[in-house]
Protein backbone atom coordinates (compact mmCIF):
# COMPACT_ATOMS: atom_id res chain seq x y z
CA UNK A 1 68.12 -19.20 -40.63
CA UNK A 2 65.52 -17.56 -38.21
CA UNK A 3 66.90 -16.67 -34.72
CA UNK A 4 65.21 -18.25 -31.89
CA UNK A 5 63.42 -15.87 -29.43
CA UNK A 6 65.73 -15.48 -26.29
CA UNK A 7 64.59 -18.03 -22.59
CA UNK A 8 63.67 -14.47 -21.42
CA UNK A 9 61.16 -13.38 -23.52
CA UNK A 10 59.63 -16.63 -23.06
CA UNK A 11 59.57 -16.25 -19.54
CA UNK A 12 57.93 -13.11 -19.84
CA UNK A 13 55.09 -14.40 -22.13
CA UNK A 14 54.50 -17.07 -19.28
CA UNK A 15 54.77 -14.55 -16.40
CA UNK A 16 52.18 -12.65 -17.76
CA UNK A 17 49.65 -15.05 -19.14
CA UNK A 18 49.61 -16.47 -15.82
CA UNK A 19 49.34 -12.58 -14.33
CA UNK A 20 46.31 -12.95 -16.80
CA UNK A 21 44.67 -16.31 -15.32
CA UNK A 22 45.36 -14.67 -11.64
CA UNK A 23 43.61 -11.65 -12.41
CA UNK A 24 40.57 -13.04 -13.96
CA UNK A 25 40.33 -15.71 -11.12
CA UNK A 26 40.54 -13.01 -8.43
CA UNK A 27 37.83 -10.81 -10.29
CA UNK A 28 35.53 -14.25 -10.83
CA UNK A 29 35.67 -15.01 -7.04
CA UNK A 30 35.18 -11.60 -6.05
CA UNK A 31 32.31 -11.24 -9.02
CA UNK A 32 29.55 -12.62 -6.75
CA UNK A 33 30.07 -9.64 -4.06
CA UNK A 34 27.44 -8.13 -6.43
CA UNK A 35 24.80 -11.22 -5.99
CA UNK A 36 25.29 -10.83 -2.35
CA UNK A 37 24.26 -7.16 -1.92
CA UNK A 38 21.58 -6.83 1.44
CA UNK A 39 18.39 -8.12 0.19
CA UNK A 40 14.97 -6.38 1.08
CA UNK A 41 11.96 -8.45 1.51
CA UNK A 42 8.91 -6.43 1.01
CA UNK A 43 5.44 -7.44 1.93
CA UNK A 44 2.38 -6.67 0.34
CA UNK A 45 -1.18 -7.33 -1.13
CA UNK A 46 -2.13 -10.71 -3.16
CA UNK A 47 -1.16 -10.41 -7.06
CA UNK A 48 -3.11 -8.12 -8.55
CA UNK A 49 -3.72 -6.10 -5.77
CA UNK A 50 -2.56 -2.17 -5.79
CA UNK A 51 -0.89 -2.85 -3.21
CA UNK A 52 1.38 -5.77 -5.26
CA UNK A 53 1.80 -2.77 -7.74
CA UNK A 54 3.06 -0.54 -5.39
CA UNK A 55 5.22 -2.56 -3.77
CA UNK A 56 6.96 -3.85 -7.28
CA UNK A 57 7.39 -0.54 -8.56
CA UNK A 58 9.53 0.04 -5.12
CA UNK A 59 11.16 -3.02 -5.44
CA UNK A 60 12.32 -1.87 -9.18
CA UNK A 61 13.72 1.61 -7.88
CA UNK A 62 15.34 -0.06 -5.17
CA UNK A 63 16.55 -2.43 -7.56
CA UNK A 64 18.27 0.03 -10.13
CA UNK A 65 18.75 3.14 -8.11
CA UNK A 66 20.38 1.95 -4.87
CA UNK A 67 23.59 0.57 -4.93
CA UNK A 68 24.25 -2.82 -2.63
CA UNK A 69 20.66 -3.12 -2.28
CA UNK A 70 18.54 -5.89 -3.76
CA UNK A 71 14.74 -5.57 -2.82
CA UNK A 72 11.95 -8.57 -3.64
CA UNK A 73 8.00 -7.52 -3.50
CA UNK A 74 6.40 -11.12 -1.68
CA UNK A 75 2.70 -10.96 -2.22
CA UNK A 76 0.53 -12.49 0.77
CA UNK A 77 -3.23 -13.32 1.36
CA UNK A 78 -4.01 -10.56 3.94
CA UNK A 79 -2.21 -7.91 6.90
CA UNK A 80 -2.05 -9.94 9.09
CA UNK A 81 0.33 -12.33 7.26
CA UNK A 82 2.59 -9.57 7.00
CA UNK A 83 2.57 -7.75 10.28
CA UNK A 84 3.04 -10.94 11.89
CA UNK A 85 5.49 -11.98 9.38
CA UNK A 86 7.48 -8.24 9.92
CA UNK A 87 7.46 -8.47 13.98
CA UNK A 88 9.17 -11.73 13.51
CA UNK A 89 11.34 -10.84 11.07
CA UNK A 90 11.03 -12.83 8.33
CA UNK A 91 10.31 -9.44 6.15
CA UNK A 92 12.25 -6.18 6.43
CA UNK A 93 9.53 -3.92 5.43
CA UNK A 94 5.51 -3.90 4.60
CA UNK A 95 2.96 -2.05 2.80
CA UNK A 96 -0.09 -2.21 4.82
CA UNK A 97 -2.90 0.25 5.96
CA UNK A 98 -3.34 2.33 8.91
CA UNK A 99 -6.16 0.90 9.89
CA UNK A 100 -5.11 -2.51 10.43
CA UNK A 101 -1.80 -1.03 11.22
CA UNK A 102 -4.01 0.51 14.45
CA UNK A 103 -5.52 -2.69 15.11
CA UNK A 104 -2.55 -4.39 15.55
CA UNK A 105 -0.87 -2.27 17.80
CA UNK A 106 -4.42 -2.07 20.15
CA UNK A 107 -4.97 -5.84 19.55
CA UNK A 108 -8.50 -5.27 17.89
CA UNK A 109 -10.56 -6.78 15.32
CA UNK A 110 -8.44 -9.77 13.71
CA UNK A 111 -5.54 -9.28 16.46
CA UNK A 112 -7.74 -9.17 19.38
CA UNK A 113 -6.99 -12.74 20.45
CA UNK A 114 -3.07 -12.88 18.97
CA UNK A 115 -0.70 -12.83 21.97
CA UNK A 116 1.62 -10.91 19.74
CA UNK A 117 3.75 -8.07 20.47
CA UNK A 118 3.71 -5.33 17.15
CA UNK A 119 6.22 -2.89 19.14
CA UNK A 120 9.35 -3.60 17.24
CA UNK A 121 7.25 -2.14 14.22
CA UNK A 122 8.65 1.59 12.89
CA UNK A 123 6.97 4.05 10.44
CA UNK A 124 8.91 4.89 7.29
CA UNK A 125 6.10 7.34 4.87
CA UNK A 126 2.66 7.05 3.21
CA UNK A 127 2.53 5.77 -0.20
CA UNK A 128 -1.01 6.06 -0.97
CA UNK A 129 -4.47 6.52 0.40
CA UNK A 130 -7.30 4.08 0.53
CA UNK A 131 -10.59 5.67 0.82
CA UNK A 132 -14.11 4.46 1.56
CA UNK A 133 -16.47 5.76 -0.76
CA UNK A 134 -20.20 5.53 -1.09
CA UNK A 135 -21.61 4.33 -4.45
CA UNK A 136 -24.76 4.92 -5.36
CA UNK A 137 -27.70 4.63 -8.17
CA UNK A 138 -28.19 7.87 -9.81
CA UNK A 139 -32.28 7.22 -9.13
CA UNK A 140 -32.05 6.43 -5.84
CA UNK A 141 -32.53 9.84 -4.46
CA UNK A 142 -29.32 9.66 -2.18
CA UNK A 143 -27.47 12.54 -2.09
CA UNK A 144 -25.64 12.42 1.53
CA UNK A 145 -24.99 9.83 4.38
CA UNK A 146 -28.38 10.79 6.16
CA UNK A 147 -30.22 10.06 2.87
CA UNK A 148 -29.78 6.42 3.17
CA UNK A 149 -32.47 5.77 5.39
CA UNK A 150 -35.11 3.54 4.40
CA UNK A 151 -33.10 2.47 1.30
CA UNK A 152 -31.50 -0.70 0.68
CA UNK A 153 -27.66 -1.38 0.90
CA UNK A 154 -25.06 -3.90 0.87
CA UNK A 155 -22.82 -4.22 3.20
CA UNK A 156 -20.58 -6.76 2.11
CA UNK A 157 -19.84 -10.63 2.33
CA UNK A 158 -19.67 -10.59 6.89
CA UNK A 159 -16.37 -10.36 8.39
CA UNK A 160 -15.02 -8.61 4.85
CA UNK A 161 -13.17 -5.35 4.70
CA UNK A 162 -15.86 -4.12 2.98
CA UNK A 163 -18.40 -4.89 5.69
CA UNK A 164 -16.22 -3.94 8.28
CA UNK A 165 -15.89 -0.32 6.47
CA UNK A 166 -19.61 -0.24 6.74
CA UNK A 167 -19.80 -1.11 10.33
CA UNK A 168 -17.34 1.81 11.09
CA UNK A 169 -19.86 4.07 9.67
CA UNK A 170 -22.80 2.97 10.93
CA UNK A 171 -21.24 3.26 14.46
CA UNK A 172 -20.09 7.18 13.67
CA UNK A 173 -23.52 7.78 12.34
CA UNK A 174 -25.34 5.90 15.67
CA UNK A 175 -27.43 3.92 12.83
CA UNK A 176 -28.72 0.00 13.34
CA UNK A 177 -29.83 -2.44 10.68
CA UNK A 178 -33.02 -1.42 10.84
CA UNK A 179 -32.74 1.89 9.63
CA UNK A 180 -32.73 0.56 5.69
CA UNK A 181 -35.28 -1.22 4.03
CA UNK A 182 -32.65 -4.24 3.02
CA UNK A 183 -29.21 -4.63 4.67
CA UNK A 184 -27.73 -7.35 2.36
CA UNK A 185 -24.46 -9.22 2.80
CA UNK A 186 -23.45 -9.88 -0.75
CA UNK A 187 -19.92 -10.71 -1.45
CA UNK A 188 -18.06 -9.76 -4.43
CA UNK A 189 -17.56 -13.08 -5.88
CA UNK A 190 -18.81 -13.40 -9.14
CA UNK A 191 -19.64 -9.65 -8.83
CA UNK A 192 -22.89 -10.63 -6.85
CA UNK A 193 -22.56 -7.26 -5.26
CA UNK A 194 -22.33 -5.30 -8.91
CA UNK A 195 -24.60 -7.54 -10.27
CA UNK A 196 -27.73 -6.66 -7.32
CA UNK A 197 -26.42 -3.10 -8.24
CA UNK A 198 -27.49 -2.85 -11.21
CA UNK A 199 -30.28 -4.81 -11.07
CA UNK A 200 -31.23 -2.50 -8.54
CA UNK A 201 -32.29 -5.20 -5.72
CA UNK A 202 -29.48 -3.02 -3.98
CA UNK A 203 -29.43 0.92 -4.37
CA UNK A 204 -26.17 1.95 -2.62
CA UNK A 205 -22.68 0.20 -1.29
CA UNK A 206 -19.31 1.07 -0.28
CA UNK A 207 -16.09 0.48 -2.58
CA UNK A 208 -12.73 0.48 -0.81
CA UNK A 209 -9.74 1.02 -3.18
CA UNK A 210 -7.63 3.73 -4.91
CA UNK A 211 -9.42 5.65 -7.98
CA UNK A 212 -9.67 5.39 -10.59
CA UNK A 213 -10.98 1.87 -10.58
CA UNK A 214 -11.89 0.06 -14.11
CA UNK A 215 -14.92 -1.59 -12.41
CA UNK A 216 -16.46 1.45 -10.86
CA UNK A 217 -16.01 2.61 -14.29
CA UNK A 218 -18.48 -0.32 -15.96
CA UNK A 219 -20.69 1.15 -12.78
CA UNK A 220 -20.62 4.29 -14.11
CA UNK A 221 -21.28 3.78 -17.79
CA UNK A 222 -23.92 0.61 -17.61
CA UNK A 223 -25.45 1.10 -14.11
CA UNK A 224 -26.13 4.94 -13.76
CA UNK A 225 -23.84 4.82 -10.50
CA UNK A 226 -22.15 8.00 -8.85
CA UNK A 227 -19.74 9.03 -5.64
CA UNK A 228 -21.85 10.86 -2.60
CA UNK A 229 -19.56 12.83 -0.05
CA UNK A 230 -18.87 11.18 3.07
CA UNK A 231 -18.25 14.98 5.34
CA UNK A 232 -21.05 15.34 7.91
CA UNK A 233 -19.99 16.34 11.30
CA UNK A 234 -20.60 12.31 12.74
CA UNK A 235 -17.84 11.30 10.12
CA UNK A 236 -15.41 14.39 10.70
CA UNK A 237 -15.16 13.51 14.59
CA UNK A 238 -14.76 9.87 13.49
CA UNK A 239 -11.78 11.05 11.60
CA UNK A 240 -10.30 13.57 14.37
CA UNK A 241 -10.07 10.64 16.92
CA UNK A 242 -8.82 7.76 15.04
CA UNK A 243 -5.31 7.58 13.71
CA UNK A 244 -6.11 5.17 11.30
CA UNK A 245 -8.15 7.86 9.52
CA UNK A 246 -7.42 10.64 7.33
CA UNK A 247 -9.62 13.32 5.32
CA UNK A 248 -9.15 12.31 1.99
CA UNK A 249 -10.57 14.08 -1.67
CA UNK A 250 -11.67 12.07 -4.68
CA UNK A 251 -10.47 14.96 -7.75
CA UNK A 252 -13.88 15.63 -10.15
CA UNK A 253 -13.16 14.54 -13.07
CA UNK A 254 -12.04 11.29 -11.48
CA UNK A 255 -15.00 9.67 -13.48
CA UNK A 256 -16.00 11.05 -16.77
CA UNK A 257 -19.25 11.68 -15.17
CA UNK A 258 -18.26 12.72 -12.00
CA UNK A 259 -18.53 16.31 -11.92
CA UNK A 260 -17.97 17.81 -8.72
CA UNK A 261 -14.96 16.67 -6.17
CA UNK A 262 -16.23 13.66 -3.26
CA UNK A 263 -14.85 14.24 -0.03
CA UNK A 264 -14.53 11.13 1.78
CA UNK A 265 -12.15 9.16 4.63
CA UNK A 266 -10.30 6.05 4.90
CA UNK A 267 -7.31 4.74 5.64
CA UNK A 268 -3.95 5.19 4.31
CA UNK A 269 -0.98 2.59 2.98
CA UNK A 270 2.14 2.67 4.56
CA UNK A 271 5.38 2.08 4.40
CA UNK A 272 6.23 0.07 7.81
CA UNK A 273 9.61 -1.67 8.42
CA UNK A 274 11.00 -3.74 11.75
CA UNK A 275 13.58 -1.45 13.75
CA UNK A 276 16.07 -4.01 13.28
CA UNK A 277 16.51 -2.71 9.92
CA UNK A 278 19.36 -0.36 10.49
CA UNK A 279 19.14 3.29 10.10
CA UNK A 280 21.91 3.79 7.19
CA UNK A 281 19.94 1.46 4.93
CA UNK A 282 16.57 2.67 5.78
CA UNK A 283 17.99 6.10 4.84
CA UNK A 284 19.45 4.97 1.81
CA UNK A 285 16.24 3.57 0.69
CA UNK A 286 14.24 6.71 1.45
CA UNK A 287 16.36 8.94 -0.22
CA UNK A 288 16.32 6.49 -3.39
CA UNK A 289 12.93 6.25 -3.40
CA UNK A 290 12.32 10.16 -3.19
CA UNK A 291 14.71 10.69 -5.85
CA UNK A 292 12.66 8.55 -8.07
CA UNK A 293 9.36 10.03 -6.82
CA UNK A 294 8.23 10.95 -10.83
CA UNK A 295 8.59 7.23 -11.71
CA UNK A 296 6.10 6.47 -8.85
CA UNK A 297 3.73 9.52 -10.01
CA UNK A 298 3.19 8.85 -13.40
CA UNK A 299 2.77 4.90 -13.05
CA UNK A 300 -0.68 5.43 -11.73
CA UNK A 301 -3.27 8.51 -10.75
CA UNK A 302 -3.60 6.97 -7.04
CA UNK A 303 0.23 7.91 -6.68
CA UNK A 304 -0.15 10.98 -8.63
CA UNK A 305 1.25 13.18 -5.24
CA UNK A 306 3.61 10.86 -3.56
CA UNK A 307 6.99 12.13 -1.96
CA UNK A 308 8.41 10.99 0.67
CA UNK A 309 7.19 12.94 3.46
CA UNK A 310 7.77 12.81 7.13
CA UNK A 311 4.40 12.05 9.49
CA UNK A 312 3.73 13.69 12.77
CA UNK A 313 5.02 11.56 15.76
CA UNK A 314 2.83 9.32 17.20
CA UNK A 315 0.23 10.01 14.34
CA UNK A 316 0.14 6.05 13.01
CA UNK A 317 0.81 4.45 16.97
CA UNK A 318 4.28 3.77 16.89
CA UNK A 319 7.56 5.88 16.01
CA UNK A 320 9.18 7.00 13.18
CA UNK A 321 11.68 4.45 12.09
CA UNK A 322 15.20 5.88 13.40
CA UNK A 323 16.65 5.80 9.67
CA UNK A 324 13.54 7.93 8.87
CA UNK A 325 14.27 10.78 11.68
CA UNK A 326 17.69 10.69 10.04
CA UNK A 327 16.83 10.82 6.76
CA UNK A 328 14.53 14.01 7.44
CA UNK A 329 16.70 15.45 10.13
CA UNK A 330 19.20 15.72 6.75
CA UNK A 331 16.70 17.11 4.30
């Protein structure tokens, strides 16, 4: 006859599959701590903008490199949306460029009438640059900024970045409308401006936008197009005074046909963030970021020499954010 298993052990089988039913309760209501890790909303360009690109690339190193920090790339239709957006707090941090960065703080061009405050806004680094370049038909004869007299040019659809780039250099180089032969205003909607390229009804134009650039490239190959260099004395003091400016070098080779290196100017992206982000975080998040620099590299030629580098004081308008002098003041 079998013996029967002693009250004890059965006690001891219950004692423990309830230990069992504890434990696994207290780990699944503890599990979400890791769904509740501080969330990062970034800001950036519309989809399918480099600046969307950028800013999801960041979001995935934040995302699998830092620990207790989730981070979400938002796209939006323009800066402004995400300065604003930023100073009120409704993102943590921003990819936008230094020159509307500038405007914003001195309340020109689109924030001229905006009784908004940008003061709470703190530098982190620069992620990439943004140059203006001049594009022009191989037999047009142009072979610097002076050389665009009495030649026709589009400026861009009025009120566009584009035109607005243009304006900026017509008021370094002194120049009015009348100094070309055709000062058109085509947009880039359903590549009017390419099209009157190539066609020739237009003979030069300026492109704003990392390089290489796939539709610069049809320019290149189909419409005899080519980068002049943008580095006469007019543009150089142009750069010297304005913040929002840097010196910036288009590589030869950029282009298959593009021989020689373009020296040009523009403005540069940045990484911007509200100071009510604390300083540990924003620390934590430069450091991951740095650490991951080759990721960023290799993903596109425009990031090709990113690090996370600190900027002179004052050199953007507004501070370095305080994690940023900490994370520097440790390096």
């Amino acid at each position: 006859m079998p013996m029967k298993k002693k009250p004890a052990c059965n006690r001891c089988i219950t004692f423990f599959k309830r230990a069992l039913i504890l434990a696994s309760l207290f780990f699944v209501g503890f599990g979400p701590l890791s769904a509740t890790a501080f969330e990062i909303l970034l800001g950036t360009g519309e989809t399918g903008t480099f600046s969307h690109f950028s800013g999801r690339l960041l979001s995935r190193i934040i995302n699998k490199h830092a620990d207790g920090i989730t981070c979400k790339a938002l796209p939006a239709p323009d800066g402004v949306h995400n300065l604003t957006n930023l100073q009120g707090g409704s993102l943590d941090i921003i990819l936008i460029d230094s020159l509307m960065l500038n405007d914003a703080i001195k309340k020109k061009g689109a924030f001229e009438f905006l009784d908004i405050s940008y003061d709470n806004l703190r530098i982190f680094f620069p992620v990439y640059e943004a140059p203006f370049t001049l594009v022009v038909r191989q037999d047009a004869k142009i072979r610097s900024l002076d050389d665009l007299a009495g030649k026709r040019i589009n400026a861009g659809a009025p009120q566009s970045p584009r035109h607005l780039a243009t304006d900026t250099i017509m008021r370094a180089k002194s120049w009015t409308p009348d100094r070309f032969s055709l000062l058109a205003e085509l947009p880039a909607t359903l590549s009017q401006d390419t099209m009157a390229f190539c066609h020739g009804t237009v003979q030069a134009m300026v492109y704003l936008g990392v390089h290489p650039d796939s539709s610069l490239q049809q320019l290149f190959k189909l419409c005899g197009a080519k980068l002049i260099s943008m580095d006469d004395g007019d543009i150089a003091r142009l750069v010297s005074g304005r913040s929002a400016f840097s010196k910036i070098i288009i590589p030869a080779k950029t282009y298959p046909t593009q021989v020689d290196a373009v020296t040009t100017f523009g403005p540069r992206v940045i990484l911007v963030g509200s100071e009510d982000l604390d300083a540990e975080t924003t620390a934590k998040l430069m450091h991951t970021i740095n650490l991951q620099r080759k990721y960023l590299q290799s993903a596109h030629p425009a990031l090709a020499s990113f690090t996370v580098k600190a900027v002179p004081a004052g050199e953007f308008g507004i501070p370095l954010h305080p994690g940023a002098v900490k994370y520097f003041s440790e390096q």
